[in-house]
C-alpha atoms as a PDB file:
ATOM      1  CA  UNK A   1     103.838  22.989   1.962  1.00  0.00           C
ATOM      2  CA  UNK A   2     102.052  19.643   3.201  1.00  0.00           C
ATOM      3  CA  UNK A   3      98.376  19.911   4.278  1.00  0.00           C
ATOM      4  CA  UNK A   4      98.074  18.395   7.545  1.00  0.00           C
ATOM      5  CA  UNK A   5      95.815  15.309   7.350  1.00  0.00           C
ATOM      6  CA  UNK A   6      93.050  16.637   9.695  1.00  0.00           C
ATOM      7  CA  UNK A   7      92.275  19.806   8.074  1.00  0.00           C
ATOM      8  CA  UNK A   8      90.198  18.018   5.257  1.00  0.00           C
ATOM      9  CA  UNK A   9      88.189  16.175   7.535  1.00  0.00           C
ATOM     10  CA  UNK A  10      88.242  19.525  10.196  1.00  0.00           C
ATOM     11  CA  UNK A  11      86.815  21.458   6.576  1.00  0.00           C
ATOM     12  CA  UNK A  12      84.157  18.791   5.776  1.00  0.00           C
ATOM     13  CA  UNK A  13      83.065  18.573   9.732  1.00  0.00           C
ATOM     14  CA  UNK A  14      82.660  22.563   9.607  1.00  0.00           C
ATOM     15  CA  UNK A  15      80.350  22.221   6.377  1.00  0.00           C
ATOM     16  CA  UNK A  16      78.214  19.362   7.969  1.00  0.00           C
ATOM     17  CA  UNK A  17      77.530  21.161  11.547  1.00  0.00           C
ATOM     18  CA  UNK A  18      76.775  24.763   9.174  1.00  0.00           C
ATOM     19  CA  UNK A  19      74.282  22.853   7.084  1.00  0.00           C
ATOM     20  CA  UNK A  20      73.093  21.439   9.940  1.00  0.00           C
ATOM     21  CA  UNK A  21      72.687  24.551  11.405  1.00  0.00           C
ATOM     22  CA  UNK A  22      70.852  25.527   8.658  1.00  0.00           C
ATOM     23  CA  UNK A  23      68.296  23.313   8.453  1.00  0.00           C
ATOM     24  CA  UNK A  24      67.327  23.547  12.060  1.00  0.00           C
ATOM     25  CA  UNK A  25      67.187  27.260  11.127  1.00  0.00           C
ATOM     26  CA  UNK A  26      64.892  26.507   8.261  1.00  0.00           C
ATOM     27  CA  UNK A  27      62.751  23.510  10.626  1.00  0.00           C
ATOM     28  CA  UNK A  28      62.364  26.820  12.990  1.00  0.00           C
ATOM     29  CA  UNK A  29      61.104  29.038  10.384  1.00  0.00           C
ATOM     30  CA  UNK A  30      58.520  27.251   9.051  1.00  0.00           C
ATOM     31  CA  UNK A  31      56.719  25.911  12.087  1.00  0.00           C
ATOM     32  CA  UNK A  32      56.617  29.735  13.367  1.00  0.00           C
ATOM     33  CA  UNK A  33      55.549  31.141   9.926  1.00  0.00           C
ATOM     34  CA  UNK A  34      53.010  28.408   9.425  1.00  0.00           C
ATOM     35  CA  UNK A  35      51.423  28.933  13.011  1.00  0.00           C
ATOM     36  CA  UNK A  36      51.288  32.925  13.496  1.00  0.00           C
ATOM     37  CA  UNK A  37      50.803  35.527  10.793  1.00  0.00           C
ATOM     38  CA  UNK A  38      54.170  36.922   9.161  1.00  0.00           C
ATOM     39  CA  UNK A  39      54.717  40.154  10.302  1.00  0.00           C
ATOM     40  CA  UNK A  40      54.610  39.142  14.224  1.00  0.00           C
ATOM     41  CA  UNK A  41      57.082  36.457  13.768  1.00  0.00           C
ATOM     42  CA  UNK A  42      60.576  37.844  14.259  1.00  0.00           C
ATOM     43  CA  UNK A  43      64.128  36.701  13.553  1.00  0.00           C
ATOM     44  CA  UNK A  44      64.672  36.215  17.386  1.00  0.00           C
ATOM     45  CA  UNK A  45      61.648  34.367  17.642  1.00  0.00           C
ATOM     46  CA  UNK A  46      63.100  32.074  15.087  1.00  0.00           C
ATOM     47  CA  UNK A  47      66.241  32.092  16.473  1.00  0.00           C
ATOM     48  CA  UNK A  48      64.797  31.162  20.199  1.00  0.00           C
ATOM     49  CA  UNK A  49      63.250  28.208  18.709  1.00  0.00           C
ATOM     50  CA  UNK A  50      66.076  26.752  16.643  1.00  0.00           C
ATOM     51  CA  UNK A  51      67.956  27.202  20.525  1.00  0.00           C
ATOM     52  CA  UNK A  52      70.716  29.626  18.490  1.00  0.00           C
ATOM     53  CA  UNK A  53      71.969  33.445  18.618  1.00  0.00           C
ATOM     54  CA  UNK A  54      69.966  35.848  16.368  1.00  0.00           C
ATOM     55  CA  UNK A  55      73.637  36.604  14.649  1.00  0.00           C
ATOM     56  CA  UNK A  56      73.775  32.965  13.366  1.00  0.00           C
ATOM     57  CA  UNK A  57      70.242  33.622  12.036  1.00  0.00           C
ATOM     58  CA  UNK A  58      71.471  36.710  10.480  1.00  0.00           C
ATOM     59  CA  UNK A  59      74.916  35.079   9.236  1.00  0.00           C
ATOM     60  CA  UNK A  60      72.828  32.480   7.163  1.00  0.00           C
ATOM     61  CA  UNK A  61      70.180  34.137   5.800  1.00  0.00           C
ATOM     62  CA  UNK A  62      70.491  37.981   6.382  1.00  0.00           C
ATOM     63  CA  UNK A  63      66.844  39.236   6.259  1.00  0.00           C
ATOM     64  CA  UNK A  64      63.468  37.607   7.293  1.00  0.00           C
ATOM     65  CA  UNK A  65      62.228  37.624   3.654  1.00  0.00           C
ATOM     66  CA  UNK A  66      65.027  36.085   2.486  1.00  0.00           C
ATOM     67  CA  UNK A  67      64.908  33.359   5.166  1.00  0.00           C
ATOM     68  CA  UNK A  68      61.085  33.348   4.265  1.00  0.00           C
ATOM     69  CA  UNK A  69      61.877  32.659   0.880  1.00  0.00           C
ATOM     70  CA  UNK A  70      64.321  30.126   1.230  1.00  0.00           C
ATOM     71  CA  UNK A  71      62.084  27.994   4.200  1.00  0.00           C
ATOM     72  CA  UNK A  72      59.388  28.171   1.598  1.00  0.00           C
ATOM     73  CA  UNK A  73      61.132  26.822  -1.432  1.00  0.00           C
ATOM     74  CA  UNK A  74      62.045  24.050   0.493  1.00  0.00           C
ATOM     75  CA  UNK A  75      58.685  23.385   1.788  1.00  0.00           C
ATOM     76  CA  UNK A  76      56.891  23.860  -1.693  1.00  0.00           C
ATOM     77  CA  UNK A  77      59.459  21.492  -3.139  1.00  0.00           C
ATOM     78  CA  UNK A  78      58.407  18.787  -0.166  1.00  0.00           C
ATOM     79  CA  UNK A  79      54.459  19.918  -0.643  1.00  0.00           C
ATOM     80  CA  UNK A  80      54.437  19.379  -4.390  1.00  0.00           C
ATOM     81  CA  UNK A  81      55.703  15.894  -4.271  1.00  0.00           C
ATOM     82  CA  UNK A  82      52.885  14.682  -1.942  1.00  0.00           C
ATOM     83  CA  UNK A  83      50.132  16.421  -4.146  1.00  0.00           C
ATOM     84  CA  UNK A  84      50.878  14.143  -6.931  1.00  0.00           C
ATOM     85  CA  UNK A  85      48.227  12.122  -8.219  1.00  0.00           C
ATOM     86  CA  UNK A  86      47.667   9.579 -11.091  1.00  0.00           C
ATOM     87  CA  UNK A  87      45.960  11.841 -14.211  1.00  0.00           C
ATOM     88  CA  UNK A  88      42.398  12.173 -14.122  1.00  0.00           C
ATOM     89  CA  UNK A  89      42.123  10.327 -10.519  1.00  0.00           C
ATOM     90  CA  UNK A  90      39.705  12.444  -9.181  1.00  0.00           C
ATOM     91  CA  UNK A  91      39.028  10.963  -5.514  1.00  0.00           C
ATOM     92  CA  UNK A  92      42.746  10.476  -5.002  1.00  0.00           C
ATOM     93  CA  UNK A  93      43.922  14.193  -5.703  1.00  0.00           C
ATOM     94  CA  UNK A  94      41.384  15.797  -3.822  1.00  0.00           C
ATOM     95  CA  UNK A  95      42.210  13.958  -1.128  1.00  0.00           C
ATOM     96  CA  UNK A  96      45.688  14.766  -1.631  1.00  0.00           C
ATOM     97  CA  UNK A  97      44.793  19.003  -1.478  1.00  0.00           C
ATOM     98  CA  UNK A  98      42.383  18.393   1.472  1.00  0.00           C
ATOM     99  CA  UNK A  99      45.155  16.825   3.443  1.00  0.00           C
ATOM    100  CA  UNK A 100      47.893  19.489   2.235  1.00  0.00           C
ATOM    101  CA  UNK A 101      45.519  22.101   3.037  1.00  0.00           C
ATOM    102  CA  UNK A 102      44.145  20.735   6.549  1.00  0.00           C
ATOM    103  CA  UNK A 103      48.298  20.844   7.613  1.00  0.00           C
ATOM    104  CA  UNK A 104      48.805  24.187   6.357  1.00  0.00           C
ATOM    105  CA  UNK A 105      45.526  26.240   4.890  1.00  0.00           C
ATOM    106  CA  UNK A 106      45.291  28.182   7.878  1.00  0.00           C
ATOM    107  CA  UNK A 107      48.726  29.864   7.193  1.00  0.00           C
ATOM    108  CA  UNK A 108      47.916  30.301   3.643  1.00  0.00           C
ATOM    109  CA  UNK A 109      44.681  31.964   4.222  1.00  0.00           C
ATOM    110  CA  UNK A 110      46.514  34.237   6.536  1.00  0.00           C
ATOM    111  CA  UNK A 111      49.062  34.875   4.104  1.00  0.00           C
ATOM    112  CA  UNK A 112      46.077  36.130   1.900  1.00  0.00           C
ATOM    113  CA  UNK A 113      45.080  38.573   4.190  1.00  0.00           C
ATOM    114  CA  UNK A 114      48.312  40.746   4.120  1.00  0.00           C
ATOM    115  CA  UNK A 115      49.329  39.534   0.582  1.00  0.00           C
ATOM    116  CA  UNK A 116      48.495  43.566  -0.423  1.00  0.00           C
ATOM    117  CA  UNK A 117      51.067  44.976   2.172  1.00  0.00           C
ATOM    118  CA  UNK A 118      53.944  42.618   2.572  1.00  0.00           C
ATOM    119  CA  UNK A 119      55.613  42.261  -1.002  1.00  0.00           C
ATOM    120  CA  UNK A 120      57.168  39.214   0.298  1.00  0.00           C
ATOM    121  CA  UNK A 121      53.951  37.113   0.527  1.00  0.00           C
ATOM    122  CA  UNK A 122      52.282  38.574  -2.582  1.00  0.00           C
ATOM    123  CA  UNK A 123      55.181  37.099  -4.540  1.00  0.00           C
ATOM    124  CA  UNK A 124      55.216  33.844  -2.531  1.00  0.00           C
ATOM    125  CA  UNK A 125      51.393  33.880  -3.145  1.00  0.00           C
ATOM    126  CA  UNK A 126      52.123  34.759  -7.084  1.00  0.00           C
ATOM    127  CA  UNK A 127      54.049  31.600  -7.758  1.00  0.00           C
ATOM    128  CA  UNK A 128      51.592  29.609  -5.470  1.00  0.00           C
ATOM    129  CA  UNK A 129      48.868  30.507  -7.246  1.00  0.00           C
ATOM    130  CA  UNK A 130      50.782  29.559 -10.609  1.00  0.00           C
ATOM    131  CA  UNK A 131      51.715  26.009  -9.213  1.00  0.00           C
ATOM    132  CA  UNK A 132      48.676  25.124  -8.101  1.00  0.00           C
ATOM    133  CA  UNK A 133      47.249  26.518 -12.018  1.00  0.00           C
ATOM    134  CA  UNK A 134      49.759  23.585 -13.518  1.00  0.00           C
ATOM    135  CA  UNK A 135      48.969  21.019 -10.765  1.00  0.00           C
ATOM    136  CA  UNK A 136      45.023  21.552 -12.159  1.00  0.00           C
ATOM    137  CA  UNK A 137      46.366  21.277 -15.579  1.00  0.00           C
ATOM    138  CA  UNK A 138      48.341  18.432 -14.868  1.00  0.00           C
ATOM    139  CA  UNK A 139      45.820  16.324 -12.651  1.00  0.00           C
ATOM    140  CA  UNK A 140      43.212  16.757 -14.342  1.00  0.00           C
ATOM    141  CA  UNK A 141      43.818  16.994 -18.141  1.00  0.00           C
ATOM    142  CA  UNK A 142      40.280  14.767 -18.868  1.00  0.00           C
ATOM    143  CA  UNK A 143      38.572  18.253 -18.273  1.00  0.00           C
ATOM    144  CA  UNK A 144      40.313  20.488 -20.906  1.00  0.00           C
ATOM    145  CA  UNK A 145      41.022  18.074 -23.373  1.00  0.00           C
ATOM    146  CA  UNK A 146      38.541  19.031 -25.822  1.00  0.00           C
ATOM    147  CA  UNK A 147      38.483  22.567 -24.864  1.00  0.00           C
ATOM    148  CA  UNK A 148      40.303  25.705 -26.531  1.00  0.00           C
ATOM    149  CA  UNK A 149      40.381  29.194 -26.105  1.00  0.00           C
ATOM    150  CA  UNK A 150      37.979  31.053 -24.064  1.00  0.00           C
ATOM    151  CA  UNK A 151      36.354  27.986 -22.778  1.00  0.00           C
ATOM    152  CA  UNK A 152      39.587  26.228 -21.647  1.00  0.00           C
ATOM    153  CA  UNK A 153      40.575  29.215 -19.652  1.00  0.00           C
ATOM    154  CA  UNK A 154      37.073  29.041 -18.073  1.00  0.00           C
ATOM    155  CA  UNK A 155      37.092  25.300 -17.176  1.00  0.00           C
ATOM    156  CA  UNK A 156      40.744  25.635 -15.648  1.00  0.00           C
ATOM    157  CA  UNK A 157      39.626  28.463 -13.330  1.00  0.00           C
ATOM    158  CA  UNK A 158      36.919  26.652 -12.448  1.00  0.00           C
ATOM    159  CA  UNK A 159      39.441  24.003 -11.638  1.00  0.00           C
ATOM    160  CA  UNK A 160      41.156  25.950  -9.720  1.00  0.00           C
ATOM    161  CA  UNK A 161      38.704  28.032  -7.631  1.00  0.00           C
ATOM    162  CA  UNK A 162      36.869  24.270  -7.125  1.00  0.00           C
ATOM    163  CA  UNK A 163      40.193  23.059  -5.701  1.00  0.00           C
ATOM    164  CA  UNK A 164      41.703  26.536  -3.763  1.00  0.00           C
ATOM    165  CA  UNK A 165      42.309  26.099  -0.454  1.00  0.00           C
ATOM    166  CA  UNK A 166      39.378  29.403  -0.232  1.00  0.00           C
ATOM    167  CA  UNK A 167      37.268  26.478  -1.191  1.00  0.00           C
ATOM    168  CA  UNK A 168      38.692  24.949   1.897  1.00  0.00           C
ATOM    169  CA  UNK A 169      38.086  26.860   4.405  1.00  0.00           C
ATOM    170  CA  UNK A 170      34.781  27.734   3.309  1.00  0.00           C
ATOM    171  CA  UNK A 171      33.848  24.138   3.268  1.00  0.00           C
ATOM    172  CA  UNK A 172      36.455  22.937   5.969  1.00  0.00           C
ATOM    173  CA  UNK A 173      36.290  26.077   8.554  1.00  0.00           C
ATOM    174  CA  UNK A 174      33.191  28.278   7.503  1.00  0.00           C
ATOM    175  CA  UNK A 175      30.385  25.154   7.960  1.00  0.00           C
ATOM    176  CA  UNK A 176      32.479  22.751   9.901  1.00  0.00           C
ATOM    177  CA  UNK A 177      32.658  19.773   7.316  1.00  0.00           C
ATOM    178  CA  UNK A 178      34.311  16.932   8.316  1.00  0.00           C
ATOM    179  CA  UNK A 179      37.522  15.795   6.547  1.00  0.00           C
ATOM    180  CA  UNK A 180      35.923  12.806   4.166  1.00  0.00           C
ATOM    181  CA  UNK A 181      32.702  15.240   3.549  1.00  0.00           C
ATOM    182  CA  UNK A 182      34.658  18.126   2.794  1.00  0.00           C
ATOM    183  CA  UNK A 183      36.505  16.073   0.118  1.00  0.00           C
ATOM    184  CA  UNK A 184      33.311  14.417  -0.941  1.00  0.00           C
ATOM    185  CA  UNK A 185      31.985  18.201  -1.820  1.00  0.00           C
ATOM    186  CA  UNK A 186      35.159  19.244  -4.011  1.00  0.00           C
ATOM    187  CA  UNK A 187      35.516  16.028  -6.241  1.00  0.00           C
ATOM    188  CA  UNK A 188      32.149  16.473  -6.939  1.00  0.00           C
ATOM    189  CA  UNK A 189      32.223  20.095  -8.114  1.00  0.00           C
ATOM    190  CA  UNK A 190      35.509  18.719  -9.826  1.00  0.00           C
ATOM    191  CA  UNK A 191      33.789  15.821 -11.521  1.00  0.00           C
ATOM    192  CA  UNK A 192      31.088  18.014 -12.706  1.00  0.00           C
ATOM    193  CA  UNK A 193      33.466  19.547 -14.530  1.00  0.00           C
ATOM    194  CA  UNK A 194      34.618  16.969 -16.730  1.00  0.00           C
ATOM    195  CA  UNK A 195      32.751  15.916 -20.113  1.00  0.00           C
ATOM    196  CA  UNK A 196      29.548  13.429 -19.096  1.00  0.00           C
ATOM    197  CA  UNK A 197      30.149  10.435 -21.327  1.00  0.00           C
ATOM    198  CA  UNK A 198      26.698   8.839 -23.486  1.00  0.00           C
END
């Protein structure tokens, strides 16, 4: 039996408008989990402001944690790429986690706050907290080079807590820094932490 000649193209045309769909599912989730904390935001919510049915929410992704999960892989894949900075370039990656976490600190320290009763953003938080360990490791390698054992560990976490976006707000919300001085403060309580050369 001959396949008609549209069918292919009717097939591929189907695929495109569902992916579509998809992503303006995914566009929709993210701005409303970014701006309000995670338990008020609702699947109808999401699907109001993607302008589609609730069902077509639920046909794609099923639950909110699993659309959760799959809006925030594909925003940590898109947020990891513009934190990279050249090795050991102090000024430039600071003000590469000062800009990431001026667009979206606010949601992450709200995520904090219920990180102990919604499984969902404990986990999320779990592999945040692990990426942003590597990005330290990564970015600025000059401060553990000549460290080992116990006193590697502590540099890192001091790394880390210098460069967390808890830092952040306490600098950036808490007392009201501006953008340049709050970077200004965290490379310089990361560049204290690197080996002073004689």
């Amino acid at each position: 039996m001959k396949v008609p000649a549209s069918r292919p193209y009717r097939m591929q045309a189907r695929a495109e408008a569902q992916a579509a769909t998809r992503v303006r599912i995914l566009d929709a989730a993210a701005e409303l989990f970014m701006a309000g904390w995670y338990d008020e935001v609702t699947l109808r919510a999401i699907a109001r402001s993607a302008g589609l049915s609730q069902q077509t929410v639920i046909n794609h992704f099923g639950t909110k944690e699993a659309l959760f999960t799959a809006a925030l892989e594909r925003f940590s894949a898109q947020r990891r790429a513009q934190r990279e900075a050249p090795v050991d370039d102090v000024p430039t990656a600071i003000a590469l986690v000062v800009a990431d976490y001026d667009r979206m600190g606010d949601a992450n320290v709200r995520a904090l706050a219920l990180e102990h009763r919604v499984e969902t953003l404990a986990a999320a938080l779990d592999g945040g907290r692990a990426s942003h360990r590597e990005w330290c490791e990564r970015t600025f390698a000059g401060a553990l080079d000549a460290l080992r054992g116990a006193d590697r560990r502590r540099r890192l976490a001091q790394l880390q807590a210098a460069t967390d976006v808890l830092m952040w707000k306490l600098l950036r919300r808490d007392h009201g820094l501006s953008r340049k001085q709050t970077e200004r403060a965290m490379a310089e309580l990361v560049q204290a932490l690197y080996p002073r050369r004689s």
